[in-house]
C-alpha atoms as a PDB file:
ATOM      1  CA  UNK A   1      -4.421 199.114 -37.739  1.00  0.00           C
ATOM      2  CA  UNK A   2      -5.335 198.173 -34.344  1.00  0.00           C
ATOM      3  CA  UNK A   3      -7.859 200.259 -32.242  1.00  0.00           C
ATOM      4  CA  UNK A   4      -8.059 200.734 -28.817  1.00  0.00           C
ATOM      5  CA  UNK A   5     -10.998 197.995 -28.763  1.00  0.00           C
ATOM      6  CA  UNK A   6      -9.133 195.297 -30.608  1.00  0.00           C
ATOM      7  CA  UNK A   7      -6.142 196.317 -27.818  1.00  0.00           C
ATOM      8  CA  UNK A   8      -8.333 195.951 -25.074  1.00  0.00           C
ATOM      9  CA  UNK A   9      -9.608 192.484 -26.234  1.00  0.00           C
ATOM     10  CA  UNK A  10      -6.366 191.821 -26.378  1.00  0.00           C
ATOM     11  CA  UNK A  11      -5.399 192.379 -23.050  1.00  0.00           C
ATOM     12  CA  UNK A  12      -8.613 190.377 -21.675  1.00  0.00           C
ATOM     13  CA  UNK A  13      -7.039 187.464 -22.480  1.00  0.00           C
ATOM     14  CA  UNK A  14      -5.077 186.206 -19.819  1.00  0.00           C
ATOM     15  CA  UNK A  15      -2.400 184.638 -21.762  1.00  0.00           C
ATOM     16  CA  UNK A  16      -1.082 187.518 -23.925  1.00  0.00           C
ATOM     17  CA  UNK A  17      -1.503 189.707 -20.401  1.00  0.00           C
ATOM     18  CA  UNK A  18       0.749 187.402 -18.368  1.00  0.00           C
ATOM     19  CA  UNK A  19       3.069 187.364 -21.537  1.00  0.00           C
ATOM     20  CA  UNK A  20       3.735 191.423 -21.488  1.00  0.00           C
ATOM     21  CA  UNK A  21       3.742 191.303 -17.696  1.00  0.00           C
ATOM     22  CA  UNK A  22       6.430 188.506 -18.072  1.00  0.00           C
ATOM     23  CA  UNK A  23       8.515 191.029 -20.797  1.00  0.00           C
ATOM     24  CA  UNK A  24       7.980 194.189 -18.665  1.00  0.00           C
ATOM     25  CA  UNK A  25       9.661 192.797 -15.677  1.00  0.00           C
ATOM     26  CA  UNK A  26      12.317 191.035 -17.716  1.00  0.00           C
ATOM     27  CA  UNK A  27      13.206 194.455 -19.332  1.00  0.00           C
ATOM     28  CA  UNK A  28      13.310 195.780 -15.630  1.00  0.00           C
ATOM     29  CA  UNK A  29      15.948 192.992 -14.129  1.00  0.00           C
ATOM     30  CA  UNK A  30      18.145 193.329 -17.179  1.00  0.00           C
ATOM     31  CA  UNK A  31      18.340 197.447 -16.983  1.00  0.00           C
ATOM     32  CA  UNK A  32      19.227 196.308 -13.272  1.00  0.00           C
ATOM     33  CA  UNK A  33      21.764 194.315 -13.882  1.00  0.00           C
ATOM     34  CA  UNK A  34      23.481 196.877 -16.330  1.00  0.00           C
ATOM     35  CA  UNK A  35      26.182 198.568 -14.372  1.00  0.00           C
ATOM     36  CA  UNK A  36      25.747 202.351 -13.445  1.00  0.00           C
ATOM     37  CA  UNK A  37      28.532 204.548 -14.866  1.00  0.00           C
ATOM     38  CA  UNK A  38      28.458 206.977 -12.099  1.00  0.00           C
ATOM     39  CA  UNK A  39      28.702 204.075  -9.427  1.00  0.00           C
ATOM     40  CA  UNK A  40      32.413 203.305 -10.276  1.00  0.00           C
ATOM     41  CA  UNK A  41      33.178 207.024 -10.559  1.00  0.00           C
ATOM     42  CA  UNK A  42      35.146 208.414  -7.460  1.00  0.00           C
ATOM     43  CA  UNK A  43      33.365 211.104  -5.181  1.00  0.00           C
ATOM     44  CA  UNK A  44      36.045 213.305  -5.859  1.00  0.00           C
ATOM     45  CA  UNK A  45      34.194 214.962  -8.512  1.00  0.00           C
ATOM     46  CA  UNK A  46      30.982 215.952  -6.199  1.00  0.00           C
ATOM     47  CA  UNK A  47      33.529 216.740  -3.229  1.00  0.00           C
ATOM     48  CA  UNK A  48      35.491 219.383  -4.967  1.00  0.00           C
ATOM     49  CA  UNK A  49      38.942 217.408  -5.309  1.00  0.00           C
ATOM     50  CA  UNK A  50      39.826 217.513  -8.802  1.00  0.00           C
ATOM     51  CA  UNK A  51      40.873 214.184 -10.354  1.00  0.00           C
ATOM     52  CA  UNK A  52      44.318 213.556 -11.452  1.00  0.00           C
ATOM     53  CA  UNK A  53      44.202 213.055 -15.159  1.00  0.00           C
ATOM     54  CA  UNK A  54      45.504 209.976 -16.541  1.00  0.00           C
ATOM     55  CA  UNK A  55      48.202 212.146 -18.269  1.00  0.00           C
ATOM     56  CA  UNK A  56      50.430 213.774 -15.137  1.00  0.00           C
ATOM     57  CA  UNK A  57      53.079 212.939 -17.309  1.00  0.00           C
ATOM     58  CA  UNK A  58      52.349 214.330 -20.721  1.00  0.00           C
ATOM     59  CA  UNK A  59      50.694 217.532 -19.142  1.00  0.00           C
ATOM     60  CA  UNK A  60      53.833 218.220 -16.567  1.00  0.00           C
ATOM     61  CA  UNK A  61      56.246 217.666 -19.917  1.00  0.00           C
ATOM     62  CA  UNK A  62      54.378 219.854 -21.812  1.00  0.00           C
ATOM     63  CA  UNK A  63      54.154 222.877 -18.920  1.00  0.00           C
ATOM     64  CA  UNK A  64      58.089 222.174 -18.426  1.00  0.00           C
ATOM     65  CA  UNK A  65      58.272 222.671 -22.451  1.00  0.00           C
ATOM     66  CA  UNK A  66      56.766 226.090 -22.124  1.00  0.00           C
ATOM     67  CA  UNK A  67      58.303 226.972 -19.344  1.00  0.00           C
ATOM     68  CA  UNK A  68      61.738 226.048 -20.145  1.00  0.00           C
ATOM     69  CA  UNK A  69      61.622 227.523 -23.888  1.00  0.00           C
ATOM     70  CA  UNK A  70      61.744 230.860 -21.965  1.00  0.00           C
ATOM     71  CA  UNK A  71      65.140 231.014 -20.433  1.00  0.00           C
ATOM     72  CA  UNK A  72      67.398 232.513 -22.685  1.00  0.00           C
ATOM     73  CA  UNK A  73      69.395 230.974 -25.416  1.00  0.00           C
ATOM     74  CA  UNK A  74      67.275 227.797 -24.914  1.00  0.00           C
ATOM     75  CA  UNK A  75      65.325 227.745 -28.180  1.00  0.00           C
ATOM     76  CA  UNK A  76      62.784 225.132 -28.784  1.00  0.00           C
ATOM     77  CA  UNK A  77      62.677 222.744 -25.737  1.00  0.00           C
ATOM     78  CA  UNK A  78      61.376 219.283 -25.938  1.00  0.00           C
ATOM     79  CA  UNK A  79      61.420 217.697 -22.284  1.00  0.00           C
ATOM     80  CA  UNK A  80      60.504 213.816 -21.190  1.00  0.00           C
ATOM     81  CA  UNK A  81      60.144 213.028 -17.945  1.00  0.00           C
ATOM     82  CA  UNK A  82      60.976 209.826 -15.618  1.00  0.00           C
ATOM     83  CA  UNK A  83      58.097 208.783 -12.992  1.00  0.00           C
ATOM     84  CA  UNK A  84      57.809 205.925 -10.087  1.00  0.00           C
ATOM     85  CA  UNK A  85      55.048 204.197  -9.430  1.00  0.00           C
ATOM     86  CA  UNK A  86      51.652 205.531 -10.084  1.00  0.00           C
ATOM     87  CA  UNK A  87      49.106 208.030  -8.984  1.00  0.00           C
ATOM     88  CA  UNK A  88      48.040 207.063  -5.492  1.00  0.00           C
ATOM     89  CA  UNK A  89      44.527 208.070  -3.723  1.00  0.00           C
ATOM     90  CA  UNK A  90      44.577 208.518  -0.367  1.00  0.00           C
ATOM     91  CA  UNK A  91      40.761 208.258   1.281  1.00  0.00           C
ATOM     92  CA  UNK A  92      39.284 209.958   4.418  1.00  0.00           C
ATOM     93  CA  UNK A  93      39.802 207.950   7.313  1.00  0.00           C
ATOM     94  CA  UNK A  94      38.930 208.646  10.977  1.00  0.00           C
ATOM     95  CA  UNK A  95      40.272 206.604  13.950  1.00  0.00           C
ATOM     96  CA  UNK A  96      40.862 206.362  17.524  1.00  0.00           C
ATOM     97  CA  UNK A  97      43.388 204.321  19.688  1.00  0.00           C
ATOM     98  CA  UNK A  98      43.870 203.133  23.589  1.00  0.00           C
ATOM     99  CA  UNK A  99      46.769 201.650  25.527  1.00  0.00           C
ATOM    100  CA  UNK A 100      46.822 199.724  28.225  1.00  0.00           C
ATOM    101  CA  UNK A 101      50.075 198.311  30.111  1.00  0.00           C
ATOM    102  CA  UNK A 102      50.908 196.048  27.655  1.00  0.00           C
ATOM    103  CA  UNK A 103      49.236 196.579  24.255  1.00  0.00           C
ATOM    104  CA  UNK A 104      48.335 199.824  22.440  1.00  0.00           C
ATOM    105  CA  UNK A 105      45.029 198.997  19.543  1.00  0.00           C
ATOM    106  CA  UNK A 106      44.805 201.248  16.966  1.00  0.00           C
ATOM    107  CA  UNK A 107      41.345 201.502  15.136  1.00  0.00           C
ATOM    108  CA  UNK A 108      41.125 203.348  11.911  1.00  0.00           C
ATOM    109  CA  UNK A 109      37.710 203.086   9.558  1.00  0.00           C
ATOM    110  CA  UNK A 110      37.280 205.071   6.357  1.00  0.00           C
ATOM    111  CA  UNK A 111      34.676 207.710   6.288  1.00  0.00           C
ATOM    112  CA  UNK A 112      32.035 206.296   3.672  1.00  0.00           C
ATOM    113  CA  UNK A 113      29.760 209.000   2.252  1.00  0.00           C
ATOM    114  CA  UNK A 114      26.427 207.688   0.321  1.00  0.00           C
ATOM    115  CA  UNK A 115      25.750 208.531  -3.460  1.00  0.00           C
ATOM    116  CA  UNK A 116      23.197 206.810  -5.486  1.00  0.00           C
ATOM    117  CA  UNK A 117      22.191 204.575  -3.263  1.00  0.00           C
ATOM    118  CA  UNK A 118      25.765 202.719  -3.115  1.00  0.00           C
ATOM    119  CA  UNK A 119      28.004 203.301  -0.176  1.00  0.00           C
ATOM    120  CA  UNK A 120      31.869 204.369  -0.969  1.00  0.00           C
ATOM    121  CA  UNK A 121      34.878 205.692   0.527  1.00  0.00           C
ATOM    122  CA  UNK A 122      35.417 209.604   0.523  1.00  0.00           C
ATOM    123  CA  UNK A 123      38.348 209.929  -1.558  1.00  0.00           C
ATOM    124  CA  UNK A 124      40.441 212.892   0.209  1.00  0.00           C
ATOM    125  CA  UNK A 125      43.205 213.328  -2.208  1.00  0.00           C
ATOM    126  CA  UNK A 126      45.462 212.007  -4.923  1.00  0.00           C
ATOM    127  CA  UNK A 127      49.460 211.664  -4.995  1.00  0.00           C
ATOM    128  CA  UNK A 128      50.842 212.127  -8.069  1.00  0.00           C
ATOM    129  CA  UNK A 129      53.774 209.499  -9.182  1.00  0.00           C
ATOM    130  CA  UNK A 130      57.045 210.643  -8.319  1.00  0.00           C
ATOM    131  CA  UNK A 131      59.542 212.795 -10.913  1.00  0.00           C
ATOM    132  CA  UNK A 132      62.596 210.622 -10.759  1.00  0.00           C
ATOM    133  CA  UNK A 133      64.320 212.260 -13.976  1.00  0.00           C
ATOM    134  CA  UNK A 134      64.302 214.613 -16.430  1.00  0.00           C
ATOM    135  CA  UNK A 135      65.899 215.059 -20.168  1.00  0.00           C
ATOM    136  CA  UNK A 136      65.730 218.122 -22.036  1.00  0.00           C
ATOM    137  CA  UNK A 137      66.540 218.313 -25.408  1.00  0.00           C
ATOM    138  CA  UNK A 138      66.607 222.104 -27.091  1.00  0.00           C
ATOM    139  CA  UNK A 139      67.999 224.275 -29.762  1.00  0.00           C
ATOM    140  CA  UNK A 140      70.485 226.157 -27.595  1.00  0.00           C
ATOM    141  CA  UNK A 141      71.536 222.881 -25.315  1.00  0.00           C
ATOM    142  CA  UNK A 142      75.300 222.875 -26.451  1.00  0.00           C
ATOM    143  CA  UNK A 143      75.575 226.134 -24.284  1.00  0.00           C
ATOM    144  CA  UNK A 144      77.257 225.551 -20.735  1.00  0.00           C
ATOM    145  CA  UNK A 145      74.724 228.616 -19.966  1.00  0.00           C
ATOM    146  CA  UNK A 146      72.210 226.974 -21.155  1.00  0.00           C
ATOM    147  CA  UNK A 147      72.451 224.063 -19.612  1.00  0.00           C
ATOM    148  CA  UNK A 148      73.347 225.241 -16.326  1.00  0.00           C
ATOM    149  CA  UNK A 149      70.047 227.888 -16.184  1.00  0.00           C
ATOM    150  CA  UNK A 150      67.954 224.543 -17.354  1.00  0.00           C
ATOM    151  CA  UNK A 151      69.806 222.121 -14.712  1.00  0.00           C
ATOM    152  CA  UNK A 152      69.168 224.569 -12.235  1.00  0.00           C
ATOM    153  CA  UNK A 153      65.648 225.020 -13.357  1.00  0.00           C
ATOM    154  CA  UNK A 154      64.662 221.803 -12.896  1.00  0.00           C
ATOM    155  CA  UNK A 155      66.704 220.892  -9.806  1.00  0.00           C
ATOM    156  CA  UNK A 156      64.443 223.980  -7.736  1.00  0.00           C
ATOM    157  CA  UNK A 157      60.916 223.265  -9.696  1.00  0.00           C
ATOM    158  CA  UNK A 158      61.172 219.059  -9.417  1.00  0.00           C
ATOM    159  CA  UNK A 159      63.442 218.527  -6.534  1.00  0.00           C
ATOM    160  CA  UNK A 160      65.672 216.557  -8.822  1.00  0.00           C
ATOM    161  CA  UNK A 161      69.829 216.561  -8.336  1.00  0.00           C
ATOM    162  CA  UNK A 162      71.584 217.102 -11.069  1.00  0.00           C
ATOM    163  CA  UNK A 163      72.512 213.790 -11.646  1.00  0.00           C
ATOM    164  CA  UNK A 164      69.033 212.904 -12.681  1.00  0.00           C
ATOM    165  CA  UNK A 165      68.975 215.435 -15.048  1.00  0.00           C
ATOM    166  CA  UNK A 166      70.225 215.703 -18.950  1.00  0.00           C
ATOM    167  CA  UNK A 167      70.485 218.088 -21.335  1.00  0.00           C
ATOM    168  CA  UNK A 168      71.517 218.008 -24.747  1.00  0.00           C
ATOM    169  CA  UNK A 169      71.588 219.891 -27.822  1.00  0.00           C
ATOM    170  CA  UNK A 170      68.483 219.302 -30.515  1.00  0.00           C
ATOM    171  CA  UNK A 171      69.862 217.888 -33.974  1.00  0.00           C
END
């Protein structure tokens, strides 16, 4: 077992010193160059905006689901859902413009906020993708009632026509 006096003979000699120096500032640049989690994160979540989860799909299925099981003569409801394009963030930007008699310049910078030491955009809000149609499949879906309380349903809650819309008995 070594004692503090066979340590500090240890460290008198210059090469073994130099040597843990050497590993003490290797372990530093590698923990350096080991990316921070919370540096790729977006602001949103210190600013207040919730995130948009990865799911906007499954989650707005599964509300429509609930939702739609309670109209009348509908029954069980399973409902899949038709996006466009993906969720879109839209950051914080400030600008300013001038015209003259011939031109007009229009300058627009984002507002970067500082976290961490690393300098980032402020994220302002997301878009969710766009509902472009709907199918709803349920118990009670071979009634015209039925089918015209869901069409209508979904037509006033999604903005779709009824053309993008289609429902159909559960087997």
């Amino acid at each position: 077992m070594m004692t503090a006096k066979n340590i500090r003979e240890l460290l008198r000699n210059r090469y073994i010193t130099g040597a843990i120096a050497a590993a003490g500032l290797l372990l530093v640049l590698i923990s350096s160059m080991i990316p921070d989690k919370r540096k790729y994160e977006d602001i949103s979540a210190d600013s207040g905006i919730s995130a948009v989860s990865g799911n906007y799909r499954k989650d707005t299925e599964h509300q429509l689901e609930e939702f739609l099981s309670s109209i009348d003569g509908a029954g069980k409801v399973r409902v899949y859902l038709k996006t466009s394009g993906s969720e879109r963030k839209v950051y914080v930007s400030e600008g300013r413009s001038s015209e003259s008699e011939d031109r007009k310049e229009v300058e627009e910078k984002y507002v970067m906020v500082s976290e961490g030491g690393s300098r980032k955009a402020l994220l302002g809000s997301v878009e969710e993708p766009e509902i472009t149609g709907a199918v709803v499949v349920c118990t009670g879906g071979d009634s015209p009632v039925v089918q015209e309380r869901i069409y209508r349903s979904l037509g006033a809650l999604l903005s779709l026509s009824s053309g993008s819309i289609y429902v159909t008995k559960m087997g």
